[in-house]
N, C-alpha and C. Protein backbone atom coordinates (compact mmCIF):
# COMPACT_ATOMS: atom_id res chain seq x y z
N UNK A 1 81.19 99.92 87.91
CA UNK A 1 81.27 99.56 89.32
C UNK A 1 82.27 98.41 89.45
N UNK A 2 83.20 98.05 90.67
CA UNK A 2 84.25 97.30 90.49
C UNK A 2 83.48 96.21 91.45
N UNK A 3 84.29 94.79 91.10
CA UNK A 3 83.71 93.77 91.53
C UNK A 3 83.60 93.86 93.34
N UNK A 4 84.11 94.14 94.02
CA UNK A 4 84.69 94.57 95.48
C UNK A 4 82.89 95.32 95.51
N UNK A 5 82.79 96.43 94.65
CA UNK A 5 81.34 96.61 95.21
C UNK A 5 79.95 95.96 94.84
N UNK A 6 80.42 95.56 93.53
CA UNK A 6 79.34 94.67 93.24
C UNK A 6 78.89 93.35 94.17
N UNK A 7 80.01 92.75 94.85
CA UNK A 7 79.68 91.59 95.47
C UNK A 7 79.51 92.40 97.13
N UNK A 8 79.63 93.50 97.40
CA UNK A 8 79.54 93.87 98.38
C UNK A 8 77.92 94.31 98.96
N UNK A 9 77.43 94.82 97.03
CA UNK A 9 75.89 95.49 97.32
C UNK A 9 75.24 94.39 97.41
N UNK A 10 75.26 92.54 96.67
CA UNK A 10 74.95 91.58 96.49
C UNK A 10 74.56 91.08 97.83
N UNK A 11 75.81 91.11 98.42
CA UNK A 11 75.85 90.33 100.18
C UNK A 11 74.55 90.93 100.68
N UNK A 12 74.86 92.88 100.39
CA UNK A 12 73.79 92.93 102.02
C UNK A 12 72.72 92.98 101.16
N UNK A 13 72.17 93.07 100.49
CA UNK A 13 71.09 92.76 99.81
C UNK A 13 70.52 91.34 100.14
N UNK A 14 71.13 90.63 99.74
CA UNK A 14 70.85 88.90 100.58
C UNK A 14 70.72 88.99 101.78
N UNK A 15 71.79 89.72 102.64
CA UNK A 15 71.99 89.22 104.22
C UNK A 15 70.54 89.97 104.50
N UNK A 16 70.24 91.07 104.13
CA UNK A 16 68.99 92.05 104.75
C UNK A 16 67.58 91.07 104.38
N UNK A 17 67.29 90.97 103.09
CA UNK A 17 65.98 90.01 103.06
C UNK A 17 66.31 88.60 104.15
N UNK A 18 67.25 88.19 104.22
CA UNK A 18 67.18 87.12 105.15
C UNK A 18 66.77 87.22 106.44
N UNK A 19 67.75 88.41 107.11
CA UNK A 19 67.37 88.50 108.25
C UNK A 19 65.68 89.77 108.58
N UNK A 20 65.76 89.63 107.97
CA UNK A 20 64.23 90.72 107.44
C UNK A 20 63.03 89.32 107.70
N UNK A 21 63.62 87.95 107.25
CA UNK A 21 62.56 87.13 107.35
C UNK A 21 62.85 86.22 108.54
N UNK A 22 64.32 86.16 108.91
CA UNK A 22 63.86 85.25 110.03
C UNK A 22 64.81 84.20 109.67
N UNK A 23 65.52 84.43 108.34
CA UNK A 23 66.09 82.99 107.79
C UNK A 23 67.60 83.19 108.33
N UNK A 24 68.48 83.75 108.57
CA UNK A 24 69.62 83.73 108.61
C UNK A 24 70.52 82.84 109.23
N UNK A 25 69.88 82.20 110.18
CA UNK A 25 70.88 80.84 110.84
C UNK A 25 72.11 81.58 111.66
N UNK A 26 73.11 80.69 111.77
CA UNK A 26 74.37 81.12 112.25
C UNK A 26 75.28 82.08 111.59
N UNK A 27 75.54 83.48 111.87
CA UNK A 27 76.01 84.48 111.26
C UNK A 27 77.36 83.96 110.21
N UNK A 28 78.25 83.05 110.73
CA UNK A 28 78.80 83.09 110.20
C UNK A 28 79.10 81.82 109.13
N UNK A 29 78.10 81.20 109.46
CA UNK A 29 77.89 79.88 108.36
C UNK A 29 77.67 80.61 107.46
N UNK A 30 76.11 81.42 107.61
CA UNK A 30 75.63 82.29 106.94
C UNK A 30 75.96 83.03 105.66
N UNK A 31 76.76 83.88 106.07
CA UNK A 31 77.68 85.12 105.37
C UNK A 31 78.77 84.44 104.69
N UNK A 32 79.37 83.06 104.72
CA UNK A 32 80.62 82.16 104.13
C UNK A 32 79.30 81.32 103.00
N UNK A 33 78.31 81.05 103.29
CA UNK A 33 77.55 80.66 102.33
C UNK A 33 77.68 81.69 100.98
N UNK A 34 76.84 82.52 101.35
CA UNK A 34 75.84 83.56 100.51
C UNK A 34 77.12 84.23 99.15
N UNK A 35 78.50 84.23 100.48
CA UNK A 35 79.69 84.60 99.56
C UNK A 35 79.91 83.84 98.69
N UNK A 36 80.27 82.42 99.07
CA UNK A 36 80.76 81.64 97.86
C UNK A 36 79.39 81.56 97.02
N UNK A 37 78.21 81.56 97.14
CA UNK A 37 77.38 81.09 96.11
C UNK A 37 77.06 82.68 95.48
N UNK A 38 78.06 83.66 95.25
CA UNK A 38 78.02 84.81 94.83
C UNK A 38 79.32 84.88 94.12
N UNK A 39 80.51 84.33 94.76
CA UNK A 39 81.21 84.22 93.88
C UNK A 39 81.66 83.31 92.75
N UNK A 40 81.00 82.28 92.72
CA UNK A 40 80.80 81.30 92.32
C UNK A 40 79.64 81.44 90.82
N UNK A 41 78.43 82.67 91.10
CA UNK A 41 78.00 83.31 90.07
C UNK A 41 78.58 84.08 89.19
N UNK A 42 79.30 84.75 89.66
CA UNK A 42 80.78 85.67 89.14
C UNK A 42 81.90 85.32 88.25
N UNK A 43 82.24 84.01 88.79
CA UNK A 43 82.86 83.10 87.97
C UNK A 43 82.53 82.91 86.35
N UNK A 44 81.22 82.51 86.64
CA UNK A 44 80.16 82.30 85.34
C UNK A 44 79.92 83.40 84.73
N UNK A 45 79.94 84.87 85.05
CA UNK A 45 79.87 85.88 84.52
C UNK A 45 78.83 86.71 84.60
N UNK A 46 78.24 86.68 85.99
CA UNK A 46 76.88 87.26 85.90
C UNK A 46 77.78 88.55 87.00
N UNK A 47 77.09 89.68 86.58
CA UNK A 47 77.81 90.93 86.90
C UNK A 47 76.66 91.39 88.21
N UNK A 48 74.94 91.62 87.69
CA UNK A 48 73.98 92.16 88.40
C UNK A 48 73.85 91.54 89.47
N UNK A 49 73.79 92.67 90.61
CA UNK A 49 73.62 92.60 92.22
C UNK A 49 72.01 92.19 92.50
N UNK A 50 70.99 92.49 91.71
CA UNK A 50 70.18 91.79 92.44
C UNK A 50 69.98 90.38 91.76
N UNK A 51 70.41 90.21 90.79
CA UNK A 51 70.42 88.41 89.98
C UNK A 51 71.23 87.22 91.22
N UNK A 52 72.52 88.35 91.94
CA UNK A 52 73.55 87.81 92.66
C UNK A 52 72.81 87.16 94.17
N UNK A 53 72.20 88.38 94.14
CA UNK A 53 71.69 88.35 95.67
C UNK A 53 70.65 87.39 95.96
N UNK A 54 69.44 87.19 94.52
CA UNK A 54 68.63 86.91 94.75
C UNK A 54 68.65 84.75 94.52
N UNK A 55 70.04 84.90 93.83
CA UNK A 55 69.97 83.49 93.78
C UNK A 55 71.06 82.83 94.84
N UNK A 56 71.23 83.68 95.44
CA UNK A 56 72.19 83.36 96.70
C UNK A 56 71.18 83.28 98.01
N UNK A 57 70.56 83.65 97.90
CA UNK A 57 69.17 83.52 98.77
C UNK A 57 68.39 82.40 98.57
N UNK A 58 67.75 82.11 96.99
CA UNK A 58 67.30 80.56 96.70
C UNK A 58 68.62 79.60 97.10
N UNK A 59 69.76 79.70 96.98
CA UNK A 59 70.76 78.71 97.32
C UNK A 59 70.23 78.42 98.98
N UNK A 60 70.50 79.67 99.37
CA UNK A 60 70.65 79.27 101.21
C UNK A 60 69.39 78.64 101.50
N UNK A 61 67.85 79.11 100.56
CA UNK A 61 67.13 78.12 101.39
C UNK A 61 66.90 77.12 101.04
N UNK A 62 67.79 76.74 99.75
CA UNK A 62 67.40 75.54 99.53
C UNK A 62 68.24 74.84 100.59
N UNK A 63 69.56 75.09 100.71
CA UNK A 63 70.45 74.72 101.50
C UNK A 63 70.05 73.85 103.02
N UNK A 64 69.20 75.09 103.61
CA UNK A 64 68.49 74.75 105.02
C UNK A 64 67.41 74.00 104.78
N UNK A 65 66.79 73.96 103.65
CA UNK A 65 65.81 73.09 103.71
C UNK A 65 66.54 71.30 103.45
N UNK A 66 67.22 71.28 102.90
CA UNK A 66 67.67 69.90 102.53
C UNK A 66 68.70 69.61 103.47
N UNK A 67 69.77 70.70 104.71
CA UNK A 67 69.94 70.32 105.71
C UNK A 67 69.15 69.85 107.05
N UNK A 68 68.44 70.38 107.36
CA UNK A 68 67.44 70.23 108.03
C UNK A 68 66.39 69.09 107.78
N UNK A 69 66.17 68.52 108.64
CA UNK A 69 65.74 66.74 108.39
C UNK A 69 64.13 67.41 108.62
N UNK A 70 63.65 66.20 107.65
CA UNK A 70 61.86 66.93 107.19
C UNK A 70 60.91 66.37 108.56
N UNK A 71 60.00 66.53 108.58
CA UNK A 71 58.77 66.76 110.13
C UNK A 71 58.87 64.68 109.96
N UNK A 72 58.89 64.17 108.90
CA UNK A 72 58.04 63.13 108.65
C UNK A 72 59.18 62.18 109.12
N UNK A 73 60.57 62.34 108.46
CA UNK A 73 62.04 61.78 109.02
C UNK A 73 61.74 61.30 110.55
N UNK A 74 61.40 62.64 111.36
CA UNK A 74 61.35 62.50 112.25
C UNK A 74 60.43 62.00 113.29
N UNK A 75 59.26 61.78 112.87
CA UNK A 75 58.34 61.68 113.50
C UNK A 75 57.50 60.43 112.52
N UNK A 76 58.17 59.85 111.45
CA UNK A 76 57.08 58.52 110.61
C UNK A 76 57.73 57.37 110.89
C-alpha cells in the first residue's frame, strides 16, 4: 500500500472516531492537527493505519485537554 493511502486510511479513521464522539473542534484546526501528528509518526517509521490513527487521536485529546483551561483555573 503506498504512503498517499496509508496516511489517507489513518486520517479518516481518526477524523470518524472523533467526530463519532463529539471531539472534533474546528474542522480545520482539526484535520492540520491529526495530519502532522501522522506524519510526524511516519517519519519515525511506523507504517500501520490503525497505530497512526489511534495515536493521532490520543495526541488531539491530549492537545484539547491541555488547551483548554481546567474547571478549577477558572472558577478557584
Amino acid at each position: 500500500m503506498s504512503i498517499r493511502c496509508t496516511v489517507e486510511s489513518a486520517f479518516f479513521i481518526a477524523w470518524s472516531c472523533l467526530e463519532q464522539g463529539g471531539e472534533l473542534g474546528d474542522p480545520d484546526q482539526t484535520a492540520n492537527f491529526l495530519l502532522d501528528a501522522i506524519e510526524a509518526q511516519l517519519r519515525r517509521g511506523e507504517r500501520r493505519q490503525l497505530m497512526l490513527a489511534n495515536r493521532a487521536i490520543d495526541a488531539w485529546r491530549v492537545h484539547v485537554a491541555v488547551s483548554r483551561p481546567s474547571r478549577d483555573a477558572r472558577f478557584g
